[in-house]
Protein backbone atom coordinates (compact mmCIF):
# COMPACT_ATOMS: atom_id res chain seq x y z
CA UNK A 1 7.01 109.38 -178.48
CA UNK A 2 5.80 106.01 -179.49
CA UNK A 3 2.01 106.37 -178.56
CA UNK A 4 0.94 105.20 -182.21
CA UNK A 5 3.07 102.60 -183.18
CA UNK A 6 2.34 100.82 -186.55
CA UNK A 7 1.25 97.33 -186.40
CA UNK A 8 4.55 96.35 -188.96
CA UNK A 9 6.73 97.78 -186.08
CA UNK A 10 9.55 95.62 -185.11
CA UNK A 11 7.65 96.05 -181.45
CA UNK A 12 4.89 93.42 -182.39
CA UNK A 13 7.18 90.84 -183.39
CA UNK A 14 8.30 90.33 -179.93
CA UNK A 15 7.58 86.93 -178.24
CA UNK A 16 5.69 86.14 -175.48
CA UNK A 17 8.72 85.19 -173.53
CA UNK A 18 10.82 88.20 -174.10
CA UNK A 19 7.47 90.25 -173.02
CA UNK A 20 7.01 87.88 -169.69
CA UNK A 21 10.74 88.25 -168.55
CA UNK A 22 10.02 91.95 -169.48
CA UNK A 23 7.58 92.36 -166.76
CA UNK A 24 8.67 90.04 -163.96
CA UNK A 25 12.34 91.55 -163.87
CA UNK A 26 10.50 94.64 -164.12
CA UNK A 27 8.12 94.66 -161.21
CA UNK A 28 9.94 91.79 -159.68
CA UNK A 29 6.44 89.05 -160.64
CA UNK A 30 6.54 85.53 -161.18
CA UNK A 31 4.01 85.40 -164.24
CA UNK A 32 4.45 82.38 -166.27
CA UNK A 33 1.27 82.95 -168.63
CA UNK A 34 0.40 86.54 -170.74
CA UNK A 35 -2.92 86.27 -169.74
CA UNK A 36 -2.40 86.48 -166.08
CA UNK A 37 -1.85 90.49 -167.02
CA UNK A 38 -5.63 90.38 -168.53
CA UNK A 39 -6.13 92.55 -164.90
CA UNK A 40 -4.70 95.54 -166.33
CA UNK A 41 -2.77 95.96 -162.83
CA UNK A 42 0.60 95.14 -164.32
CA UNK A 43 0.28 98.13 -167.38
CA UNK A 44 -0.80 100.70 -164.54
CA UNK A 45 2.26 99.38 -162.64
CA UNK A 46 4.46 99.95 -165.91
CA UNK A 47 3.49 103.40 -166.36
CA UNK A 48 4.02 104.26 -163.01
CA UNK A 49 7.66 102.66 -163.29
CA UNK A 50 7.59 104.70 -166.56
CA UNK A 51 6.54 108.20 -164.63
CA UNK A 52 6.74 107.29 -161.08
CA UNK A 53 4.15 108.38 -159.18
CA UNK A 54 1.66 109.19 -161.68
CA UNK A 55 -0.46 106.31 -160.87
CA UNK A 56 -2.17 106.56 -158.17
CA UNK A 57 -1.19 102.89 -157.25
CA UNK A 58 -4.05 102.80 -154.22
CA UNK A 59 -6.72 102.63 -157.37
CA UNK A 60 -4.95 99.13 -159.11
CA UNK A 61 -5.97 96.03 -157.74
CA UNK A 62 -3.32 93.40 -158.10
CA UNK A 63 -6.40 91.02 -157.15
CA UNK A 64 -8.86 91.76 -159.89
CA UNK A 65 -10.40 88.31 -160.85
CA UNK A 66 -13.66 89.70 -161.98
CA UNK A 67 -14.51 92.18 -165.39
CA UNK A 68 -15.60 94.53 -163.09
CA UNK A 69 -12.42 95.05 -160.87
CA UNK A 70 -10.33 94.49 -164.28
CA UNK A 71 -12.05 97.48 -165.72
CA UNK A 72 -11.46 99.63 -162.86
CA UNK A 73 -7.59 98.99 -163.51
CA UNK A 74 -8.18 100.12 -167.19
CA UNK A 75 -10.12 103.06 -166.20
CA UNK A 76 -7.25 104.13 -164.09
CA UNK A 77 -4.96 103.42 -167.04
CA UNK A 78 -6.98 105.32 -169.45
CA UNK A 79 -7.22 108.38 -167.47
CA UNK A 80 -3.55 108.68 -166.66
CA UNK A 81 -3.19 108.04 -170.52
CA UNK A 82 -5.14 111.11 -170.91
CA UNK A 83 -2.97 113.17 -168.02
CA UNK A 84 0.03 112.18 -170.00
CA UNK A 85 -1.58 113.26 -173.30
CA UNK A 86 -1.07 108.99 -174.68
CA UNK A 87 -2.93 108.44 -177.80
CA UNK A 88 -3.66 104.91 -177.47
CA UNK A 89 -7.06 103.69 -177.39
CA UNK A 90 -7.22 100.49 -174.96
CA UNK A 91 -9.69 97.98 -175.99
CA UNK A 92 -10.85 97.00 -172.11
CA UNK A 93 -13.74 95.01 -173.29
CA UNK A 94 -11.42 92.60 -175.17
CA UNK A 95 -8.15 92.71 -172.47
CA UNK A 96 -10.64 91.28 -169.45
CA UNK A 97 -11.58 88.67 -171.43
CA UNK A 98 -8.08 87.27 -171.30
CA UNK A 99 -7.60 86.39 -174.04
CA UNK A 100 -3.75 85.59 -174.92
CA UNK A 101 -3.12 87.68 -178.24
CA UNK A 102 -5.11 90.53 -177.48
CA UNK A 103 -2.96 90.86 -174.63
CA UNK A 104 0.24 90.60 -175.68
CA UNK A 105 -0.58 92.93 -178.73
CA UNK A 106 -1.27 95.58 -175.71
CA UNK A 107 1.89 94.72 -173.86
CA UNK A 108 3.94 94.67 -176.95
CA UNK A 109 2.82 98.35 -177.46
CA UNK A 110 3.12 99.35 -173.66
CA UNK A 111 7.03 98.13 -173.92
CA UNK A 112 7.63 99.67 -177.10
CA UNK A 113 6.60 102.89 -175.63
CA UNK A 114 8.41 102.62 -171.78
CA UNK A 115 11.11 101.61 -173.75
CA UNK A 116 10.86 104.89 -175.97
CA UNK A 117 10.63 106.94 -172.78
CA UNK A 118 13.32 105.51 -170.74
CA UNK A 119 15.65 104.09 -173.49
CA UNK A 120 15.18 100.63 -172.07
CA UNK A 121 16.83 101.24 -168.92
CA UNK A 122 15.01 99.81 -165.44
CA UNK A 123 14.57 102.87 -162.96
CA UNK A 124 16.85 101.64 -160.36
CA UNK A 125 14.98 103.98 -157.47
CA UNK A 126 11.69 102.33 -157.96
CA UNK A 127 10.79 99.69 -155.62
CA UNK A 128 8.05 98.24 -156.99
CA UNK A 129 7.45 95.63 -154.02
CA UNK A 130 6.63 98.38 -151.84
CA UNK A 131 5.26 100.63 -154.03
CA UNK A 132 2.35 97.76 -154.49
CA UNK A 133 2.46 96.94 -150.55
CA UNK A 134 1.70 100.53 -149.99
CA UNK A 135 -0.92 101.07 -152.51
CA UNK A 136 -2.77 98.11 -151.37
CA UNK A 137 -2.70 99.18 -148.18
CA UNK A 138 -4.00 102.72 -148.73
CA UNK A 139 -6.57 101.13 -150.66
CA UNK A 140 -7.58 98.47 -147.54
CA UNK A 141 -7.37 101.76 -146.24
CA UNK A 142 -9.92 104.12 -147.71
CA UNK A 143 -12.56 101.22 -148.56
CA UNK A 144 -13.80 99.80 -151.35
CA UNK A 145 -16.60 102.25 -151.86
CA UNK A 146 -15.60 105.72 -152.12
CA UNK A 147 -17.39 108.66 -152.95
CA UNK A 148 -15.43 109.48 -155.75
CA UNK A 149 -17.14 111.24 -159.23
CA UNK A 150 -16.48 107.92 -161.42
CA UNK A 151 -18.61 105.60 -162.88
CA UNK A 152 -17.49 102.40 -160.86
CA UNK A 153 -17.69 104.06 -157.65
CA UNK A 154 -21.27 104.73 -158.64
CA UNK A 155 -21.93 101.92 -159.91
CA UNK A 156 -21.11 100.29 -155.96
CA UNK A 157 -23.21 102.77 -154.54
CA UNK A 158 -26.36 101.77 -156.54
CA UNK A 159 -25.71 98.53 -155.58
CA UNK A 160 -24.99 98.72 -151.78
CA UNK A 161 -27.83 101.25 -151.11
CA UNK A 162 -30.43 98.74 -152.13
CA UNK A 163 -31.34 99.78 -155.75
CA UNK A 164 -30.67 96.32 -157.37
CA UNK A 165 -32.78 94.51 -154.47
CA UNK A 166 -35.18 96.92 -155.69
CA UNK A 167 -35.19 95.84 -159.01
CA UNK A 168 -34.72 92.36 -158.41
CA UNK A 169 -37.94 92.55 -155.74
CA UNK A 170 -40.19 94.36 -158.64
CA UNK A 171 -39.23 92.17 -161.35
CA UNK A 172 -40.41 89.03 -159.01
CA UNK A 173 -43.48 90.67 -158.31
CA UNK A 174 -44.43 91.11 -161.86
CA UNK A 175 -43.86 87.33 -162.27
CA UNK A 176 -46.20 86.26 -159.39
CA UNK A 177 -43.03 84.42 -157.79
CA UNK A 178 -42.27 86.51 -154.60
CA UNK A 179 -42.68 83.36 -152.53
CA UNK A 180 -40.32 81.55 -154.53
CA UNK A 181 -36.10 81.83 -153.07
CA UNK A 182 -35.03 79.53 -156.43
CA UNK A 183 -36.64 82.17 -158.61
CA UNK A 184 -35.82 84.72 -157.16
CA UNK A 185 -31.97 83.95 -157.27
CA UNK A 186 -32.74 83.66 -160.93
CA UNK A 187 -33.99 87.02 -161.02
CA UNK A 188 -30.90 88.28 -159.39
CA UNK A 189 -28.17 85.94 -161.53
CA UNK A 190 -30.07 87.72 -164.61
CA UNK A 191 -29.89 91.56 -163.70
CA UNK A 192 -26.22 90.99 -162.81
CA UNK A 193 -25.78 90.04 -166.33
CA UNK A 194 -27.80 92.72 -167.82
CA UNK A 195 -25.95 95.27 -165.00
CA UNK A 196 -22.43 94.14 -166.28
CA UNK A 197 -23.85 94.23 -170.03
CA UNK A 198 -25.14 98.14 -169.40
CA UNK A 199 -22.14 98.79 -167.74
CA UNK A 200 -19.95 98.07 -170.59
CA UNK A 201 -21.90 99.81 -172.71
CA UNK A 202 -21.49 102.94 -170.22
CA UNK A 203 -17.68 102.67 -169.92
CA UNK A 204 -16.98 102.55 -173.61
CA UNK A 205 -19.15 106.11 -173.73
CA UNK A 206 -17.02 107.23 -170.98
CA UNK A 207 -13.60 106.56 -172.32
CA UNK A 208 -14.73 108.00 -175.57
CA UNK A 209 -15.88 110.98 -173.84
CA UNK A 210 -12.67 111.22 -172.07
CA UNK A 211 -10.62 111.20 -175.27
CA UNK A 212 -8.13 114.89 -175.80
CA UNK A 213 -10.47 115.58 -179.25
CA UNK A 214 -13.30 115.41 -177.63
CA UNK A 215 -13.81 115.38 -173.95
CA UNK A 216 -14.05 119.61 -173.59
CA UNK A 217 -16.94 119.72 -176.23
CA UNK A 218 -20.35 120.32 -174.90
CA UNK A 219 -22.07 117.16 -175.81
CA UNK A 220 -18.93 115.37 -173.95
CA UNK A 221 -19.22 117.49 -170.85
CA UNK A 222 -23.31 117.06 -170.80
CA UNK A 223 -22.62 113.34 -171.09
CA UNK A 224 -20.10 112.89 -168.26
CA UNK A 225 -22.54 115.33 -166.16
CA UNK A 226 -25.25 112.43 -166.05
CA UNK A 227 -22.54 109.48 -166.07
CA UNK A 228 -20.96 110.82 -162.60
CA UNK A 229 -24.37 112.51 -160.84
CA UNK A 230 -23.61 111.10 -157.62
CA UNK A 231 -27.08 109.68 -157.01
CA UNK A 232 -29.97 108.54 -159.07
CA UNK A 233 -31.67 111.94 -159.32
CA UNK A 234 -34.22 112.92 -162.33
CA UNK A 235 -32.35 116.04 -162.75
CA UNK A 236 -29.38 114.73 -164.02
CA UNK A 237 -30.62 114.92 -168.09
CA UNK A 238 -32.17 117.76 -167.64
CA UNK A 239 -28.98 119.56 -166.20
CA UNK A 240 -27.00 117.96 -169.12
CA UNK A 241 -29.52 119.42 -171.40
CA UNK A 242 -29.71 122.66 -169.73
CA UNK A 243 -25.79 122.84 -170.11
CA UNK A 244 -25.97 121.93 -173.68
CA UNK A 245 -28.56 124.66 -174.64
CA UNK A 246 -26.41 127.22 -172.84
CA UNK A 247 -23.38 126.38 -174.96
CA UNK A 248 -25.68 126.56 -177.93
CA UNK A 249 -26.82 129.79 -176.85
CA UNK A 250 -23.70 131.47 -176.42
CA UNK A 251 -22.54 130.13 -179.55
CA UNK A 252 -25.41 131.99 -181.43
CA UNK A 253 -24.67 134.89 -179.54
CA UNK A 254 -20.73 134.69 -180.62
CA UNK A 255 -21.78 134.51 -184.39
CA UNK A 256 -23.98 137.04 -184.06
């Protein structure tokens, strides 16, 4: 299977056209620029076309304008990559950007490999019209924030049950401006961009720690333990840490 393709393959010589028609006779789109695809919508799409119904197509936003909603498209993405054992590291902090080449590099590889799987040929059965009409609607559905164990979902929760007001009302404090509205937008306009800034940070950790090598070792497993605690509780390092020591111990025990 074409999960590591070498970057001489005949597959990144492709043209932006070729890739463009690609996808909109595909999944039956109208895109008329490779960065319109910076969403990471259109590769989940793909894959599911690829392995229908692995996706699960009530995750992808088709609307995604901001990083944040692009990168929950890539997280879906990543983790399926993991279900179906794909060795391909996606660089999501490069792809939301949308920047033109970075893409099509990524969709190069993505048709390389559906064409590896299915030979080239379009799965006649899938209809992927509805298929998106009834994921988005599943998604209206269910909500935007779900009480899921992943790191965006969390993320939402933090911010809808008041935490970042929180922060935002301390750090205005500490300033001597809580009278001030102007300033205290700025307070808010700057802890979104240190939130989004952490948040990358967080996501690359989690798709490394979601990776086949690595994701069963105990570090990994302490790791994810703290990055999916459902709430802001103290106890989630010391749990992780507790875990850790365990393995640690039963390792010493093993080689004894």
């Amino acid at each position: 299977m074409a999960s590591n393709i070498g970057m001489m393959d005949s597959a990144y010589f492709v043209g932006r056209n070729e890739i463009l028609t690609w996808i909109n006779n595909r999944l039956q789109l109208n895109l008329s620029r490779i960065e319109e695809a910076a969403s990471g919508a259109v590769q989940c799409q793909m894959i599911d076309m690829t392995y229908p119904g692995v996706v699960p197509m009530h995750k992808v936003n088709f609307d995604a304008k901001t990083e944040y909603d692009m990168i929950q498209n890539y997280k879906v993405l990543q983790e399926v990559f993991n279900k179906l054992k794909i060795e391909k590291h996606i660089e999501v902090n490069r792809l939301v950007k949308g920047r033109p080449l970075d893409n099509l590099e990524f969709l190069q590889w993505l048709k390389r490999y559906c064409d590896s799987v299915n030979g080239g040929i379009m799965n006649e059965n899938y209809n992927p019209v509805e298929r998106r009409l009834k994921g988005g609607k599943e998604r209206n559905s269910k909500g935007s924030v779900k009480s899921s164990k992943s790191l965006q979902a969390n993320n939402l929760h933090n911010s809808s049950s008041g935490d970042t007001a929180g922060i935002n009302k301390n750090s205005v404090s500490k300033e001597g401006k809580t009278g001030s509205a102007a300033a205290s937008g700025d307070v808010q306009a700057l802890s979104k961009e240190e939130r989004d800034f952490y948040f990358a940070k967080l996501r690359d950790i989690e798709i490394l720690c979601q990776t086949p090598d690595v994701e069963n070792l105990p570090m990994a497993v302490a790791i994810k333990k703290i990055l999916y605690a459902t709430d802001a509780k103290e106890s989630s390092p010391e749990e992780a840490e507790e875990y850790i020591n365990q393995h640690a111990d039963s390792g010493e025990t093993e080689q004894g």
